[in-house]
N, C-alpha and C. Protein backbone atom coordinates (compact mmCIF):
# COMPACT_ATOMS: atom_id res chain seq x y z
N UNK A 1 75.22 -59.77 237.72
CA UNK A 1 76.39 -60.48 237.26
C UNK A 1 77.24 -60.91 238.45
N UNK A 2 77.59 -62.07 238.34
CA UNK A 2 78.35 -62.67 239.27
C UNK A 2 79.77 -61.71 239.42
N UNK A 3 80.74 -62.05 240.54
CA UNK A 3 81.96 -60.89 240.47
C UNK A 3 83.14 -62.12 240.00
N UNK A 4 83.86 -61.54 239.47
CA UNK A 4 85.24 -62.27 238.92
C UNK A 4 86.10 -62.56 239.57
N UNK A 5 86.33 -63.23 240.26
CA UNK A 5 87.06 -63.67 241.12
C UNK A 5 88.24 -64.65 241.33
N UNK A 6 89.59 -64.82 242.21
CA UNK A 6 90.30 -66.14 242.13
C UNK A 6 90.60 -66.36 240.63
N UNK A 7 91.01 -65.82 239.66
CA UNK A 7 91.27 -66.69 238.55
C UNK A 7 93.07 -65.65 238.27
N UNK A 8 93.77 -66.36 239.25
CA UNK A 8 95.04 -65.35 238.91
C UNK A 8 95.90 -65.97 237.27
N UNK A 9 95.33 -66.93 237.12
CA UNK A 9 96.44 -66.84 235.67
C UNK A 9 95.54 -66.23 234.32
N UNK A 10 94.28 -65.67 234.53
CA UNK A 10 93.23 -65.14 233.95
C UNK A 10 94.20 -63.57 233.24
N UNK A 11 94.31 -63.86 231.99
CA UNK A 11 94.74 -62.72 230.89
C UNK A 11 93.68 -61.71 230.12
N UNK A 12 92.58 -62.29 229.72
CA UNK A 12 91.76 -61.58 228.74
C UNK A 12 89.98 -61.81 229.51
N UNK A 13 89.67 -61.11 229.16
CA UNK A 13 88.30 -60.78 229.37
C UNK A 13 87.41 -60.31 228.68
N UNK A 14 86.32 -60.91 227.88
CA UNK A 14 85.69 -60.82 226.78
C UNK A 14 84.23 -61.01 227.01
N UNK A 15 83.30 -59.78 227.77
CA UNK A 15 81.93 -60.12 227.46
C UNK A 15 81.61 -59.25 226.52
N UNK A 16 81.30 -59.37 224.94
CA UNK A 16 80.54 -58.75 224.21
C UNK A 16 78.78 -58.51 223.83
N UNK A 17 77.99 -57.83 223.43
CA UNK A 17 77.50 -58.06 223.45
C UNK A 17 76.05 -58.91 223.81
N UNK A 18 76.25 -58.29 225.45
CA UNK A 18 75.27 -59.34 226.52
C UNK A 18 74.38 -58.48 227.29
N UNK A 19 73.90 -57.15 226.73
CA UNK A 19 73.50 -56.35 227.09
C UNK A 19 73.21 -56.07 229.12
N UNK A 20 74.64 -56.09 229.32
CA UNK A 20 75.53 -55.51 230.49
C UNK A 20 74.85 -54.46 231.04
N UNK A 21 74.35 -54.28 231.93
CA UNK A 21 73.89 -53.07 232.29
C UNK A 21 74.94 -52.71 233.62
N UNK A 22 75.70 -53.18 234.54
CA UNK A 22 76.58 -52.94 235.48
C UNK A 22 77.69 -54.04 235.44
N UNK A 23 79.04 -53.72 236.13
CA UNK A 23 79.96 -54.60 235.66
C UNK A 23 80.89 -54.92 237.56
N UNK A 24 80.48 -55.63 237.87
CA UNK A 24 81.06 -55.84 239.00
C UNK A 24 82.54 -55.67 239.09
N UNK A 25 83.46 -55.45 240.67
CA UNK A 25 84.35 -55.67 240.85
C UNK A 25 85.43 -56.62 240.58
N UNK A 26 86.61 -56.83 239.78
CA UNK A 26 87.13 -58.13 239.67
C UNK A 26 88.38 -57.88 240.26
N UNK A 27 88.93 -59.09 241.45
CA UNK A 27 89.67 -59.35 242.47
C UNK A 27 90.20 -60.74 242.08
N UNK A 28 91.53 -60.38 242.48
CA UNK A 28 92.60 -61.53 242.76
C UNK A 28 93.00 -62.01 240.92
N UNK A 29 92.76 -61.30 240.17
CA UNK A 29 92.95 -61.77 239.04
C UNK A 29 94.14 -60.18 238.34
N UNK A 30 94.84 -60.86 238.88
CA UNK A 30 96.67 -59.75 238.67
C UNK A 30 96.89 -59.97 237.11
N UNK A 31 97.27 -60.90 236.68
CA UNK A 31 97.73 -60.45 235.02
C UNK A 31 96.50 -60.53 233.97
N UNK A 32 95.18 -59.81 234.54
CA UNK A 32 94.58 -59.85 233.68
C UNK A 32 95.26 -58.26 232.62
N UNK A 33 94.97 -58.26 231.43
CA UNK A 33 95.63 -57.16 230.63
C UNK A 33 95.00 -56.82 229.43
N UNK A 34 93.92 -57.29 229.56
CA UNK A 34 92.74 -56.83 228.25
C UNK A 34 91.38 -57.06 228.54
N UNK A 35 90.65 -56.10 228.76
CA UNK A 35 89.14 -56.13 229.35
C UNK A 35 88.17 -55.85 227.87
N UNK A 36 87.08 -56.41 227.56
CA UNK A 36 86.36 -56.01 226.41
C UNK A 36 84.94 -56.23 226.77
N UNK A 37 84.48 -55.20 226.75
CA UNK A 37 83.32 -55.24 227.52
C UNK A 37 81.84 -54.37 226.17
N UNK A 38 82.82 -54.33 225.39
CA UNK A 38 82.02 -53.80 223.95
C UNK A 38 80.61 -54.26 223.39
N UNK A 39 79.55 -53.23 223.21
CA UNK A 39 78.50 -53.55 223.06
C UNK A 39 77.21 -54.56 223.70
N UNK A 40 77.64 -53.79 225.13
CA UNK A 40 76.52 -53.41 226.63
C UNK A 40 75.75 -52.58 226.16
N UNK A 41 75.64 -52.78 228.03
CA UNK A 41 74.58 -51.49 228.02
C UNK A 41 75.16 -50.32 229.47
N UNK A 42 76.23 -50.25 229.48
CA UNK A 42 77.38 -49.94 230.57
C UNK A 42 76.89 -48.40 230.85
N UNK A 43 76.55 -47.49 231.58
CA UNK A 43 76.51 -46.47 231.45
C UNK A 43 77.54 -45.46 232.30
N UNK A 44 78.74 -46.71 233.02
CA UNK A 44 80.12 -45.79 233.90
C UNK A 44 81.53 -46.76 233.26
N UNK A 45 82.30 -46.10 233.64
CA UNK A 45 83.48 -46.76 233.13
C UNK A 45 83.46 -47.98 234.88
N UNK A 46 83.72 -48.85 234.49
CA UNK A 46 84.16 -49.91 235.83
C UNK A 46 85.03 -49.92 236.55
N UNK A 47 85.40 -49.92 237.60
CA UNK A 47 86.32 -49.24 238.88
C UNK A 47 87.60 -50.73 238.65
N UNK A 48 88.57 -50.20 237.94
CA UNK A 48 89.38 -51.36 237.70
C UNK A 48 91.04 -51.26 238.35
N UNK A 49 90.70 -50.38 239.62
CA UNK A 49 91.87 -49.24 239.98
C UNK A 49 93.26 -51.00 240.84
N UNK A 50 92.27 -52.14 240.26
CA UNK A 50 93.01 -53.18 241.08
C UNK A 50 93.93 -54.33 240.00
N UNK A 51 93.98 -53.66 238.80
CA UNK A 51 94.04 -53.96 237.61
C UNK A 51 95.68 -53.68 237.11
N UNK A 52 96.74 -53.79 237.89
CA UNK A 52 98.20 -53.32 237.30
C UNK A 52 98.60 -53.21 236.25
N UNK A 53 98.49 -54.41 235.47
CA UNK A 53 98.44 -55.02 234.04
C UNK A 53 97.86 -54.64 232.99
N UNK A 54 96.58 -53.96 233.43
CA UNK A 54 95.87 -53.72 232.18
C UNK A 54 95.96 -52.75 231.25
N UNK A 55 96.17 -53.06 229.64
CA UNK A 55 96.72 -52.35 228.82
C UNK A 55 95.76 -52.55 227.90
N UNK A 56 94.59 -53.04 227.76
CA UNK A 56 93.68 -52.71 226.34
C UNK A 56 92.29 -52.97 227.54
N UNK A 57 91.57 -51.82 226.92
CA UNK A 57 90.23 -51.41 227.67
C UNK A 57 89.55 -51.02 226.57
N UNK A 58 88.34 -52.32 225.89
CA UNK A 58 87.36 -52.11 225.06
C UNK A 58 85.85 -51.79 225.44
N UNK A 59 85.68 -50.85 225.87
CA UNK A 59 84.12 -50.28 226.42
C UNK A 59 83.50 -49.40 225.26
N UNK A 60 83.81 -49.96 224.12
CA UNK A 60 83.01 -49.32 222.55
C UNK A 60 81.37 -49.98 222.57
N UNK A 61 80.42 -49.05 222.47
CA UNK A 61 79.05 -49.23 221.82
C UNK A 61 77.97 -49.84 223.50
N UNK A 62 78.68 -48.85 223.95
CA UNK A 62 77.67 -48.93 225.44
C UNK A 62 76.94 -47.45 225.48
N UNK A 63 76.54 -47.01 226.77
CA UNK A 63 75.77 -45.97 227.19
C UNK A 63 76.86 -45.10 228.15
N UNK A 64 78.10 -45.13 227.75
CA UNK A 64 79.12 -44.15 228.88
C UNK A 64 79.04 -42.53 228.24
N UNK A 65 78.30 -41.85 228.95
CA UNK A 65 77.81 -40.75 229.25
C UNK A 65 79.38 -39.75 229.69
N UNK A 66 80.23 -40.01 230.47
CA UNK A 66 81.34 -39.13 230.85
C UNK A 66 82.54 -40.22 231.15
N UNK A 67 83.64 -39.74 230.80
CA UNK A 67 84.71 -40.32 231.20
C UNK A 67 85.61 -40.37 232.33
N UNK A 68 85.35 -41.38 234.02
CA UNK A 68 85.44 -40.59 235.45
C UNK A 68 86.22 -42.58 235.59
N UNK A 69 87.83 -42.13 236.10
CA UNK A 69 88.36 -42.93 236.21
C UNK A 69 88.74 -42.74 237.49
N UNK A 70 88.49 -43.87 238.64
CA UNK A 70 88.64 -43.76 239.75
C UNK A 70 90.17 -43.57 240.17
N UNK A 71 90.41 -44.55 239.89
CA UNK A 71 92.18 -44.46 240.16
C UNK A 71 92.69 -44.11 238.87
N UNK A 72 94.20 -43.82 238.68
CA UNK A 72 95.04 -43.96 237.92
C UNK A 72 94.92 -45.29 236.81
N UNK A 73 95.12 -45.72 235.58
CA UNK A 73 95.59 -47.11 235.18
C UNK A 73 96.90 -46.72 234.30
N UNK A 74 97.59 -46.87 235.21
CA UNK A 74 99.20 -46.24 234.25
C UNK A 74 99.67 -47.36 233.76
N UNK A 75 99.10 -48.49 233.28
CA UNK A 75 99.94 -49.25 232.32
C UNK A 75 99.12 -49.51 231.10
N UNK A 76 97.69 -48.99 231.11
CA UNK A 76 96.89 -48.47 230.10
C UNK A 76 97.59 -48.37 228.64
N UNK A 77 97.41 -49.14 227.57
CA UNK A 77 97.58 -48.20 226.06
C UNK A 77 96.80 -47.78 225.18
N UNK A 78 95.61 -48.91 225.30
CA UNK A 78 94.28 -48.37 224.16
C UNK A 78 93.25 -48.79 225.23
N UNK A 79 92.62 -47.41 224.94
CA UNK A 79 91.50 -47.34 225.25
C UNK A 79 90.19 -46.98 224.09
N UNK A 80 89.37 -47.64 224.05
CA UNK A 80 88.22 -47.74 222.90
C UNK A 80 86.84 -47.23 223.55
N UNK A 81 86.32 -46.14 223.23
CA UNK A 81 85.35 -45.51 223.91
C UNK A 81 83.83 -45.69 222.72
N UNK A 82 84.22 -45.62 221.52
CA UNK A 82 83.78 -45.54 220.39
C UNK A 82 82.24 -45.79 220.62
N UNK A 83 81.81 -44.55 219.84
CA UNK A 83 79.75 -45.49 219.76
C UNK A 83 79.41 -45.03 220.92
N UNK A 84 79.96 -44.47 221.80
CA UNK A 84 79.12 -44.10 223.59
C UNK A 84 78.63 -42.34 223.39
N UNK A 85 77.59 -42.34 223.42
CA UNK A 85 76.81 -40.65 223.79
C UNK A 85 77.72 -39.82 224.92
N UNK A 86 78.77 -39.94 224.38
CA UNK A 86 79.63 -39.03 225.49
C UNK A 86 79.63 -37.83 225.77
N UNK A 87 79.25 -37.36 226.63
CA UNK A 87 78.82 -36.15 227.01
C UNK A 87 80.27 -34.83 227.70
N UNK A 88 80.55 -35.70 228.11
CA UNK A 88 81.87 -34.95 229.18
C UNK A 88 83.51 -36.35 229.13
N UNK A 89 84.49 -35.56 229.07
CA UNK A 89 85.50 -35.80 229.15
C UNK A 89 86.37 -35.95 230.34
């Protein structure tokens, strides 16, 4: 997958269903504030520690095995894990 890049007035982010197996870095894109990445094939949460804004994180009906957040996302409100073989917390 290509990386996300340069798109600073970029708000929402919506790949469903594209059987995702890794999710690259996304840079220079500041008010993004809703990632949906639901029904991959994702098996880590995505390193989004560059992400200020972001307040809805849809990673429902992938392969995330444990829940390991690199940085902090303190402006976080829903997070959707749903459907993942979660093993560890």
């Amino acid at each position: 997958m290509f990386p996300i890049q340069n798109l600073p007035q970029l708000r929402s982010l919506q790949i469903l269903d594209s059987e995702l197996e890794t999710f690259t870095a996304i840079e220079d894109c500041p008010k993004l504030s809703q990632i949906s990445l639901a029904g991959n094939n994702l098996r880590e949460i995505p390193i989004l520690s560059n992400l200020p804004r972001l307040i809805d994180l849809d990673l429902a009906s992938n392969q995330i095995l444990a829940v390991n957040f690199h940085d902090p996302l303190l402006s976080l409100h829903k997070l959707n894990l749903s459907n993942n073989p979660l093993e560890h917390l």
